[in-house]
PDB file of N, CA and C in Angstrom:
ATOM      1  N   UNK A   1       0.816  -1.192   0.000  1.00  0.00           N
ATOM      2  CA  UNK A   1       0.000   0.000   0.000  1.00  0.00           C
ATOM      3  C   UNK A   1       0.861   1.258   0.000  1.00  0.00           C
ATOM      4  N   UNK A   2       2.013   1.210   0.652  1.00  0.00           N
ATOM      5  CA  UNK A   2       2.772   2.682   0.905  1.00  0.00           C
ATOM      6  C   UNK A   2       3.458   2.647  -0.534  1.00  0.00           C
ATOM      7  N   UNK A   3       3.557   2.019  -1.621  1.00  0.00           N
ATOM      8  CA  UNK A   3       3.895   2.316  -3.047  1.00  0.00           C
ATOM      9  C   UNK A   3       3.198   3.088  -3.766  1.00  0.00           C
ATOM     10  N   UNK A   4       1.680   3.071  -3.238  1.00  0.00           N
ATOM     11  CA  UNK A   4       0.809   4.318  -3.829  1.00  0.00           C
ATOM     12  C   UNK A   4       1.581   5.600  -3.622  1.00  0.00           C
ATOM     13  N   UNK A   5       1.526   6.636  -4.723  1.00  0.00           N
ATOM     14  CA  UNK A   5       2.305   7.876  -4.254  1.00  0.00           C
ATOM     15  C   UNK A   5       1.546   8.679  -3.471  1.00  0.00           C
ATOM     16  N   UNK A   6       2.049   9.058  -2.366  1.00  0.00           N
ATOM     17  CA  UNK A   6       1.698  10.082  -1.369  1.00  0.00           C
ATOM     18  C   UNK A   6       1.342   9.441  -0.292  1.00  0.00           C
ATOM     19  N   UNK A   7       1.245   8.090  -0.489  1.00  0.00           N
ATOM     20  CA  UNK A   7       0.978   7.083   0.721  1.00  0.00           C
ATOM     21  C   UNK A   7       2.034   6.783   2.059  1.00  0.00           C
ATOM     22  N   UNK A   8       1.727   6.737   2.922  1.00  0.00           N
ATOM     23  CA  UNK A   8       2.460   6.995   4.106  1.00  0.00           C
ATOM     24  C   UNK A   8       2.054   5.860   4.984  1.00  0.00           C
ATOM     25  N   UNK A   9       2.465   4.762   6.150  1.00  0.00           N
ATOM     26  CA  UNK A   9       2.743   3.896   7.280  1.00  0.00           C
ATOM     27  C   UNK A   9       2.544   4.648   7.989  1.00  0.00           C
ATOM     28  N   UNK A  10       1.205   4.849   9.082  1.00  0.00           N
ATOM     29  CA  UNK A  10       1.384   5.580  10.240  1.00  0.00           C
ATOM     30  C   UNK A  10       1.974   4.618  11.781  1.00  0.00           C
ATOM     31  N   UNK A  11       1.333   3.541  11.234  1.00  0.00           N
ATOM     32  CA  UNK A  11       1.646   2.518  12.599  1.00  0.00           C
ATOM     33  C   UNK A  11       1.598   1.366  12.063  1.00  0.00           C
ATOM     34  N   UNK A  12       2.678   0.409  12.567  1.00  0.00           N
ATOM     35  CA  UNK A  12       2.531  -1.103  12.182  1.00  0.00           C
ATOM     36  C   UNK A  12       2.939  -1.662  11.164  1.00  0.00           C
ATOM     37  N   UNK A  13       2.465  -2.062  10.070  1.00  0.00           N
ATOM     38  CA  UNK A  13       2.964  -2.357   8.850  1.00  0.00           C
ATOM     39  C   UNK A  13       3.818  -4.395   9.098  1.00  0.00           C
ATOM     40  N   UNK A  14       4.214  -4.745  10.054  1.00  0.00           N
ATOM     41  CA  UNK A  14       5.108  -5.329  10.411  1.00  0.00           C
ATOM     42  C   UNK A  14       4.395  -6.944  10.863  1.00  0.00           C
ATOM     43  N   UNK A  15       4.917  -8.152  10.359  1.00  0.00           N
ATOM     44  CA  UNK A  15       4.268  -9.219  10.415  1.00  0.00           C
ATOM     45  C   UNK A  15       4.521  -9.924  12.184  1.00  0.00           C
ATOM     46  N   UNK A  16       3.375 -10.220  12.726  1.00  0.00           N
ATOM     47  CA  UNK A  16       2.904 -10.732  13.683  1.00  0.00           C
ATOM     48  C   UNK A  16       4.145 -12.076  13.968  1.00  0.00           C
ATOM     49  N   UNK A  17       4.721 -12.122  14.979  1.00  0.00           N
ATOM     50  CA  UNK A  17       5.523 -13.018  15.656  1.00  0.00           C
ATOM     51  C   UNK A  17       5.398 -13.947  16.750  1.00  0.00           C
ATOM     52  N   UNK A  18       5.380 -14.671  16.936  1.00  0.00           N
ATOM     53  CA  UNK A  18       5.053 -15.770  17.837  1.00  0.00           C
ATOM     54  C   UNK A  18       3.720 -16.619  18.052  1.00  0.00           C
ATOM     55  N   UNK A  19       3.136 -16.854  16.318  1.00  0.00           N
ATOM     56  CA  UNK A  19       1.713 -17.118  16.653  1.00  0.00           C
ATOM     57  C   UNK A  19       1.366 -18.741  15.532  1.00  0.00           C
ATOM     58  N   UNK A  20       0.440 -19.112  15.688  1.00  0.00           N
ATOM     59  CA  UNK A  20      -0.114 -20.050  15.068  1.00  0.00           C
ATOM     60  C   UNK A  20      -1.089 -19.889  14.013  1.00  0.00           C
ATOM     61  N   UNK A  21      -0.971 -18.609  13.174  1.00  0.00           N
ATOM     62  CA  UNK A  21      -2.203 -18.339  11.975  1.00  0.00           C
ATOM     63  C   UNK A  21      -0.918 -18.343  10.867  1.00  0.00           C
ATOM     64  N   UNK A  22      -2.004 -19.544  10.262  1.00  0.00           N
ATOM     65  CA  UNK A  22      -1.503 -20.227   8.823  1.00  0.00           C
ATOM     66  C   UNK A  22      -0.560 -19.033   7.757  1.00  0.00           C
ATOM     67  N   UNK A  23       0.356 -18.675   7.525  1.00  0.00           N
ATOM     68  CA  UNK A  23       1.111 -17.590   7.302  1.00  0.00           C
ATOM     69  C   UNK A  23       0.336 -17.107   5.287  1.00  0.00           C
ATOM     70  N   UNK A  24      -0.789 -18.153   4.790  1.00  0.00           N
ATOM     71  CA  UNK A  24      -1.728 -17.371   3.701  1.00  0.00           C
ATOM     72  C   UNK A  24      -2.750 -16.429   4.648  1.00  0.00           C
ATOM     73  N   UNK A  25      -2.447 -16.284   5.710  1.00  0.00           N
ATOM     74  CA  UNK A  25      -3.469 -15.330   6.039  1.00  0.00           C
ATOM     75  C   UNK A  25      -2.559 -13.880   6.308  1.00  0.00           C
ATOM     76  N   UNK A  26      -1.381 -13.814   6.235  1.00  0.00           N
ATOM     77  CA  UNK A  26      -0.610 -12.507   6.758  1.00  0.00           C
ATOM     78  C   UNK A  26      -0.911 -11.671   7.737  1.00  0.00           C
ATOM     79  N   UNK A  27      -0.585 -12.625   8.907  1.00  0.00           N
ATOM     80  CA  UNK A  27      -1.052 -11.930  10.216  1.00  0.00           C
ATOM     81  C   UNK A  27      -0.308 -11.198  10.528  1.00  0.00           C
ATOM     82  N   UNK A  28      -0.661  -9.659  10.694  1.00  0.00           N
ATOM     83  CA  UNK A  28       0.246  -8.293  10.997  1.00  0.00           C
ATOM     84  C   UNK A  28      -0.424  -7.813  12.072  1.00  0.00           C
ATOM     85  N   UNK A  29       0.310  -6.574  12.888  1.00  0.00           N
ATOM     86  CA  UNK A  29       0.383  -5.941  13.558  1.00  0.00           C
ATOM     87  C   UNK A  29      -0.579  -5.190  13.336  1.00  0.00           C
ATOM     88  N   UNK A  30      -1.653  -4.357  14.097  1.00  0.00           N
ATOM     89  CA  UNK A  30      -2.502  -3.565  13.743  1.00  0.00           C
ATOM     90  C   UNK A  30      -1.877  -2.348  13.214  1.00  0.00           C
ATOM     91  N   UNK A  31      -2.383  -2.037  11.921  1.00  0.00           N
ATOM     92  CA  UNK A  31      -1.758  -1.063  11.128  1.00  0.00           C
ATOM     93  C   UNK A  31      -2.450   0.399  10.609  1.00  0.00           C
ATOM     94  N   UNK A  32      -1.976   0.900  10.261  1.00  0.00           N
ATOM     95  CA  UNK A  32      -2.478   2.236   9.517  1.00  0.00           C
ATOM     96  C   UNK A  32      -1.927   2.873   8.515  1.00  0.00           C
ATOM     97  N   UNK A  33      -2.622   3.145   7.222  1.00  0.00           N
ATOM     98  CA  UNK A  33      -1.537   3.737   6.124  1.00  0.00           C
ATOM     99  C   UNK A  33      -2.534   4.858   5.878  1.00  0.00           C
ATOM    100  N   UNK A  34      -2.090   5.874   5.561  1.00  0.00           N
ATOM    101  CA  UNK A  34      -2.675   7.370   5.294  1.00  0.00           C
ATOM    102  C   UNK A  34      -2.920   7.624   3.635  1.00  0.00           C
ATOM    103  N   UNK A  35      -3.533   7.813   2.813  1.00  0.00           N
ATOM    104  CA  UNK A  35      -3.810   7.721   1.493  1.00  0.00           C
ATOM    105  C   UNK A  35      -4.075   8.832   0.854  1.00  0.00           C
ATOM    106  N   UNK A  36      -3.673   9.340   0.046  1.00  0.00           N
ATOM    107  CA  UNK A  36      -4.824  10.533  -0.787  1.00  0.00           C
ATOM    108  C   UNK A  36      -5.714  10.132  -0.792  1.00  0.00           C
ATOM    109  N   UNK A  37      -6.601  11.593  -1.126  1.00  0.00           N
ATOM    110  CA  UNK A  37      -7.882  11.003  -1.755  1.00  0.00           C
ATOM    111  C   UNK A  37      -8.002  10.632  -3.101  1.00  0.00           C
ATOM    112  N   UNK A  38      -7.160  11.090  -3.699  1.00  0.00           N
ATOM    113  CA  UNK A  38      -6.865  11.156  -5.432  1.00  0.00           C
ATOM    114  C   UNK A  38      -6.711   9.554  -5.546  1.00  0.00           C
ATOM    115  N   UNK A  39      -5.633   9.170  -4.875  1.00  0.00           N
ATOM    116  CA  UNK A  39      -5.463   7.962  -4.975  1.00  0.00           C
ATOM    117  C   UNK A  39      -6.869   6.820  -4.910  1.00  0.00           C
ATOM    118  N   UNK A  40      -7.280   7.294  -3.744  1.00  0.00           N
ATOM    119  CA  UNK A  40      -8.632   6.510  -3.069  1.00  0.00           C
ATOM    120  C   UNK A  40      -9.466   6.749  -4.384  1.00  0.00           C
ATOM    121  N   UNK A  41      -9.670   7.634  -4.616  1.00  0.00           N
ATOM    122  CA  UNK A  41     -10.805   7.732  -6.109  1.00  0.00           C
ATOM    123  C   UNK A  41     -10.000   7.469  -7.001  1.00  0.00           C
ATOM    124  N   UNK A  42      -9.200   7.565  -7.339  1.00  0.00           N
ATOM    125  CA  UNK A  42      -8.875   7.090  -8.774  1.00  0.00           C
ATOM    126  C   UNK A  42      -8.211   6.005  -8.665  1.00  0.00           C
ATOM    127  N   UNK A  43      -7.331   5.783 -10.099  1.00  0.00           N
ATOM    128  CA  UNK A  43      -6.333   4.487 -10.004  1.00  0.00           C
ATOM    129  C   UNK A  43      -6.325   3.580  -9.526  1.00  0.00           C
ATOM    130  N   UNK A  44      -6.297   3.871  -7.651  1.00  0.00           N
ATOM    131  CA  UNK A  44      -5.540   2.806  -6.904  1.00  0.00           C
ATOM    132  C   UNK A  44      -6.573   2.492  -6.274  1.00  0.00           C
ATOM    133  N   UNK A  45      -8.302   2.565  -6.582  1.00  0.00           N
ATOM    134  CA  UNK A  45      -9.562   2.383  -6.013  1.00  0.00           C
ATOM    135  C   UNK A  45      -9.143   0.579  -5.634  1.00  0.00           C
ATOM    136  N   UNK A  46      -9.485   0.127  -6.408  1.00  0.00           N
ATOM    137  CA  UNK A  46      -9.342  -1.342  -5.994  1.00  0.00           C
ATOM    138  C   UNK A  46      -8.412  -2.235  -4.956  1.00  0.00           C
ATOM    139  N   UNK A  47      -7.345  -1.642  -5.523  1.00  0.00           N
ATOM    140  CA  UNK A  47      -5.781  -1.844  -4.375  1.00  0.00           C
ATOM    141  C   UNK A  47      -6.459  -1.304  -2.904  1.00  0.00           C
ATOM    142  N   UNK A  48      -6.845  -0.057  -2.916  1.00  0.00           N
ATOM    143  CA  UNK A  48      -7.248   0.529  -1.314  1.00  0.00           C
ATOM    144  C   UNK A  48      -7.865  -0.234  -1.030  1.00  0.00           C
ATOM    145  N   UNK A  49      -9.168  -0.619  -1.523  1.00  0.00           N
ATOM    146  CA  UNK A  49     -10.486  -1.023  -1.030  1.00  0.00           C
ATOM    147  C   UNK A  49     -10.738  -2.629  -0.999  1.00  0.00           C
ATOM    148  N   UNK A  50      -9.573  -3.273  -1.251  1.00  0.00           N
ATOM    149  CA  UNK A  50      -9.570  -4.958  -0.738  1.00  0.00           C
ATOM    150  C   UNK A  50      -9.598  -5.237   0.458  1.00  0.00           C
ATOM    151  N   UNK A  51     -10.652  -5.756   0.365  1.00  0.00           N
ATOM    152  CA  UNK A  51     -11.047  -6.633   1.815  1.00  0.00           C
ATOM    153  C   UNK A  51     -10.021  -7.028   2.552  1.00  0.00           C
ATOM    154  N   UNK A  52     -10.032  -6.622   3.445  1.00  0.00           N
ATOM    155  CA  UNK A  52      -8.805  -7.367   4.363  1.00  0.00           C
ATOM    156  C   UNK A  52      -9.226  -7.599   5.971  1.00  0.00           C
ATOM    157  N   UNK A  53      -8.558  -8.817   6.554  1.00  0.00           N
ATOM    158  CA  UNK A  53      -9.031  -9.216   7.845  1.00  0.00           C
ATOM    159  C   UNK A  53      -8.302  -8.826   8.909  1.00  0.00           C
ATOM    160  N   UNK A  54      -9.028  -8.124  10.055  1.00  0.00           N
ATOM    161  CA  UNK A  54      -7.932  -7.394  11.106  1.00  0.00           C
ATOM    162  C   UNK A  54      -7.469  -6.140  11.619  1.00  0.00           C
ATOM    163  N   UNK A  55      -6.781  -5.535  12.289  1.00  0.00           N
ATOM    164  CA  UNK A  55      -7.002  -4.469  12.760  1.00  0.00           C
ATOM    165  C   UNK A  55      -5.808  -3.511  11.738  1.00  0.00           C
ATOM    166  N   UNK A  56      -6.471  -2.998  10.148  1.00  0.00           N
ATOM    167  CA  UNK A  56      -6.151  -2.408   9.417  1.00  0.00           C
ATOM    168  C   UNK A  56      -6.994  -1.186   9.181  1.00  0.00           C
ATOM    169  N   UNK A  57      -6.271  -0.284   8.963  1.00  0.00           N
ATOM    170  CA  UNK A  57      -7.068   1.170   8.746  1.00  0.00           C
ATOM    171  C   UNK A  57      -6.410   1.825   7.695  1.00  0.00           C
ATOM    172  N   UNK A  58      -6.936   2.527   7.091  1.00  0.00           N
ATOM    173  CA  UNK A  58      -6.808   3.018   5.756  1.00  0.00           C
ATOM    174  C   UNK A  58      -7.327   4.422   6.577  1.00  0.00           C
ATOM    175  N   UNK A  59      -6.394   5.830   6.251  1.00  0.00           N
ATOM    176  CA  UNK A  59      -7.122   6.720   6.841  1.00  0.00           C
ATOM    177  C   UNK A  59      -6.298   8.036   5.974  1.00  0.00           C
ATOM    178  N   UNK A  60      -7.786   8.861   5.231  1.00  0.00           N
ATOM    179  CA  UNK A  60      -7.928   9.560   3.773  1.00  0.00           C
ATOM    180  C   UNK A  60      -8.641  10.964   4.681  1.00  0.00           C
ATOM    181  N   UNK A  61      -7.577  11.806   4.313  1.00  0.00           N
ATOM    182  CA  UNK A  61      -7.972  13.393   4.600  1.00  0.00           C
ATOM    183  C   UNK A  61      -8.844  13.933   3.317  1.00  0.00           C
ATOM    184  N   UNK A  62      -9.535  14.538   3.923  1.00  0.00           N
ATOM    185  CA  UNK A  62     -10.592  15.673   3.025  1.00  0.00           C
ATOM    186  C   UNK A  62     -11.369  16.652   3.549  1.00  0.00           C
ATOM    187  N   UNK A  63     -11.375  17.718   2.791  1.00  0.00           N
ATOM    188  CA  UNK A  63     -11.842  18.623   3.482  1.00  0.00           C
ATOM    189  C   UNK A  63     -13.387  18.812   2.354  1.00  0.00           C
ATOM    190  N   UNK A  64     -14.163  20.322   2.822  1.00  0.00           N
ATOM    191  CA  UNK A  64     -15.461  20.411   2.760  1.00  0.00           C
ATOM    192  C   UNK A  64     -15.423  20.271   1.072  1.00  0.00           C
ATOM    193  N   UNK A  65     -15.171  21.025   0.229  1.00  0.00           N
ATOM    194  CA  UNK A  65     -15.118  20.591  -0.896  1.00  0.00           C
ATOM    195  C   UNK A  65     -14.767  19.381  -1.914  1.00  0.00           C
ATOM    196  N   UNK A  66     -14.526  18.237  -1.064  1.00  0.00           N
ATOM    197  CA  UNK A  66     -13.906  16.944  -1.325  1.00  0.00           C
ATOM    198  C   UNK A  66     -15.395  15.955  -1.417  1.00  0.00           C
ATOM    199  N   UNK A  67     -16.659  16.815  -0.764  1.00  0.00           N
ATOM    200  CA  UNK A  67     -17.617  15.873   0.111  1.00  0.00           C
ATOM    201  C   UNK A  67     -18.075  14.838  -1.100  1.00  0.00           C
ATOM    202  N   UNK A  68     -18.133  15.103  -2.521  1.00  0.00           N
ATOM    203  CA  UNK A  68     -18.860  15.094  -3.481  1.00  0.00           C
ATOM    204  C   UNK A  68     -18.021  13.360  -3.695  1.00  0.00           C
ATOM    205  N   UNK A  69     -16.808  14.083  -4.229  1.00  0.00           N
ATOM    206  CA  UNK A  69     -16.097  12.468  -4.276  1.00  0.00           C
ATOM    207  C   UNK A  69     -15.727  11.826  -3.265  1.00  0.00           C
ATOM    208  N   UNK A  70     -15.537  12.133  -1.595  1.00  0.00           N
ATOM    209  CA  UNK A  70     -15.828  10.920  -1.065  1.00  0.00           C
ATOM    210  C   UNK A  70     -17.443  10.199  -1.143  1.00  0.00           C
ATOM    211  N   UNK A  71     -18.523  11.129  -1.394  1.00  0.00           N
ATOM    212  CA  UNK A  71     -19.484  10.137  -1.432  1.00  0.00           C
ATOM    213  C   UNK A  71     -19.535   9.566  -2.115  1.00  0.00           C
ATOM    214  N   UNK A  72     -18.698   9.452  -3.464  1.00  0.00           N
ATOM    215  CA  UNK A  72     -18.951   8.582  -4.740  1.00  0.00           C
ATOM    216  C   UNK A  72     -18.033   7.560  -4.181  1.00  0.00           C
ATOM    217  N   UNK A  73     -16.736   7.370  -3.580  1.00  0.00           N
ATOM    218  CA  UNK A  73     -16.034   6.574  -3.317  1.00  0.00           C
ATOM    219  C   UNK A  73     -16.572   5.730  -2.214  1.00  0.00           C
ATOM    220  N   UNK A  74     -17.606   6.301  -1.442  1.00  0.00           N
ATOM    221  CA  UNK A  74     -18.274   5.325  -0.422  1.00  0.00           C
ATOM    222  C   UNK A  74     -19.179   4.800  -1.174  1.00  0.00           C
ATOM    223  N   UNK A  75     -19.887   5.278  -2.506  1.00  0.00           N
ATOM    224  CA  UNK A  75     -20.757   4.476  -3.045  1.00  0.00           C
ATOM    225  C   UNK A  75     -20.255   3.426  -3.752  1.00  0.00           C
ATOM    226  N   UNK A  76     -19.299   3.679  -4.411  1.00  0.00           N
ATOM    227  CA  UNK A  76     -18.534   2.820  -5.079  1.00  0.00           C
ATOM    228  C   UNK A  76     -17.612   1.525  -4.020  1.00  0.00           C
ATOM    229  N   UNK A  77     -17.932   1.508  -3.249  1.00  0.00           N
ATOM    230  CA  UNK A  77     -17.129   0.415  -2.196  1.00  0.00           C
ATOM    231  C   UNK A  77     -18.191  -1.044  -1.963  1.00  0.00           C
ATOM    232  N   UNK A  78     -17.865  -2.230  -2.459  1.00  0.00           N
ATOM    233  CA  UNK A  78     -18.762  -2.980  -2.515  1.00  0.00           C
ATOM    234  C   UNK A  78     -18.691  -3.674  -1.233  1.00  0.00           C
ATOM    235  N   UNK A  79     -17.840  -3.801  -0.357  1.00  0.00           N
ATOM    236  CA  UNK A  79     -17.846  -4.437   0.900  1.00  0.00           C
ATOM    237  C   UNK A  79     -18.734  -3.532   2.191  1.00  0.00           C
ATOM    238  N   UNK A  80     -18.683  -2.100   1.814  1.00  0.00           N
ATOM    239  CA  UNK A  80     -19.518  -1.435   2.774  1.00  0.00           C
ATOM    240  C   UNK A  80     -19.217  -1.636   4.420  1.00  0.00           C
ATOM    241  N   UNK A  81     -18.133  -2.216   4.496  1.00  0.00           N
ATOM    242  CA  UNK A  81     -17.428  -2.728   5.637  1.00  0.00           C
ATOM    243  C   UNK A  81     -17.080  -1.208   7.012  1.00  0.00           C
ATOM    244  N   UNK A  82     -17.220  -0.018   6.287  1.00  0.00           N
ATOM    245  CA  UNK A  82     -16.657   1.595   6.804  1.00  0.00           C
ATOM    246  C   UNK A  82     -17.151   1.104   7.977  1.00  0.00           C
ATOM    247  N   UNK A  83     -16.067   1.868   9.289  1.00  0.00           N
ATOM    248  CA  UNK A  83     -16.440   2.112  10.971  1.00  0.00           C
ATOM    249  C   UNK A  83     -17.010   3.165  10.822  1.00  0.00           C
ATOM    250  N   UNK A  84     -16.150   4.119  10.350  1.00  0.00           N
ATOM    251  CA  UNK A  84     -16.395   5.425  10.860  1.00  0.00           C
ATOM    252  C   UNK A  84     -15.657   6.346   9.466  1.00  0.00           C
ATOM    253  N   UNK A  85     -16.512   7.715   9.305  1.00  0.00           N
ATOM    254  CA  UNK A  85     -16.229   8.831   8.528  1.00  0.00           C
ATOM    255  C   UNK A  85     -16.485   9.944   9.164  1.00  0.00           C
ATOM    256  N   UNK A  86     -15.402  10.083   9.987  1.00  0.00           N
ATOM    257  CA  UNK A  86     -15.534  11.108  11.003  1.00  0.00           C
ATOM    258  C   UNK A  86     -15.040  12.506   9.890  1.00  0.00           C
ATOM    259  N   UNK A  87     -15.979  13.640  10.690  1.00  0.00           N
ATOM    260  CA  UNK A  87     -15.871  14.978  10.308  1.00  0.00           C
ATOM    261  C   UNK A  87     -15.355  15.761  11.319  1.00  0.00           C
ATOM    262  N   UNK A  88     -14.750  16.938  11.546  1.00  0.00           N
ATOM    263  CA  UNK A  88     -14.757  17.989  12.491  1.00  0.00           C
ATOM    264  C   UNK A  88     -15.866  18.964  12.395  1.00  0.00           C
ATOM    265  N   UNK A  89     -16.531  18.834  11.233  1.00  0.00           N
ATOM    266  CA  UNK A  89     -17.455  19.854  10.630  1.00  0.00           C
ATOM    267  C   UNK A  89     -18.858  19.903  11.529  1.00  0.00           C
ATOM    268  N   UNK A  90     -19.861  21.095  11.254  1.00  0.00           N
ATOM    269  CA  UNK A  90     -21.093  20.883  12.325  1.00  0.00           C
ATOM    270  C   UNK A  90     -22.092  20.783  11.136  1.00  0.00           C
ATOM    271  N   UNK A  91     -23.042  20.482  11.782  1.00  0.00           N
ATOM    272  CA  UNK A  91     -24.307  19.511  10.789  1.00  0.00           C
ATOM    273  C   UNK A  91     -25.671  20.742  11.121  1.00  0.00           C
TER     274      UNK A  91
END
């Protein structure tokens, strides 16, 4: 994921040690990678948005004028799996 350009490792990244899960499952460390949004909508839509099992986070800045294409990129997500799309903004 951090080969996407502008993509960044905030935490973790790093494979799980001392355990018993079958190593086709790639048991890692709970992680976080930071993304454009450019990326997230375009190109690298599919790469971001693979299902994956575990405490992984994908976490995409945008501000108020962005609102349009993250909603297309949440529509466009077929797992629908999202915690949270937190705002600072007031409603």
């Amino acid at each position: 994921m951090t080969r996407i350009p502008g993509a960044e490792l905030l935490f973790g990244g790093k494979l799980l040690e001392g355990h018993r899960i079958p190593d086709r499952y790639g048991a890692m460390e709970p992680t976080a990678v930071r993304t454009p949004l450019d990326a997230l909508s375009g190109m690298y839509f599919d790469q971001i948005t693979t299902e994956l099992f575990g405490p992984f986070q994908i976490i995409v800045s945008y501000g108020d004028d962005d609102l349009p294409i993250v909603l297309d990129v949440l529509e466009r997500m077929s797992q629908h799996l999202l915690v949270s799309c937190p705002s600072n903004g007031s409603t």
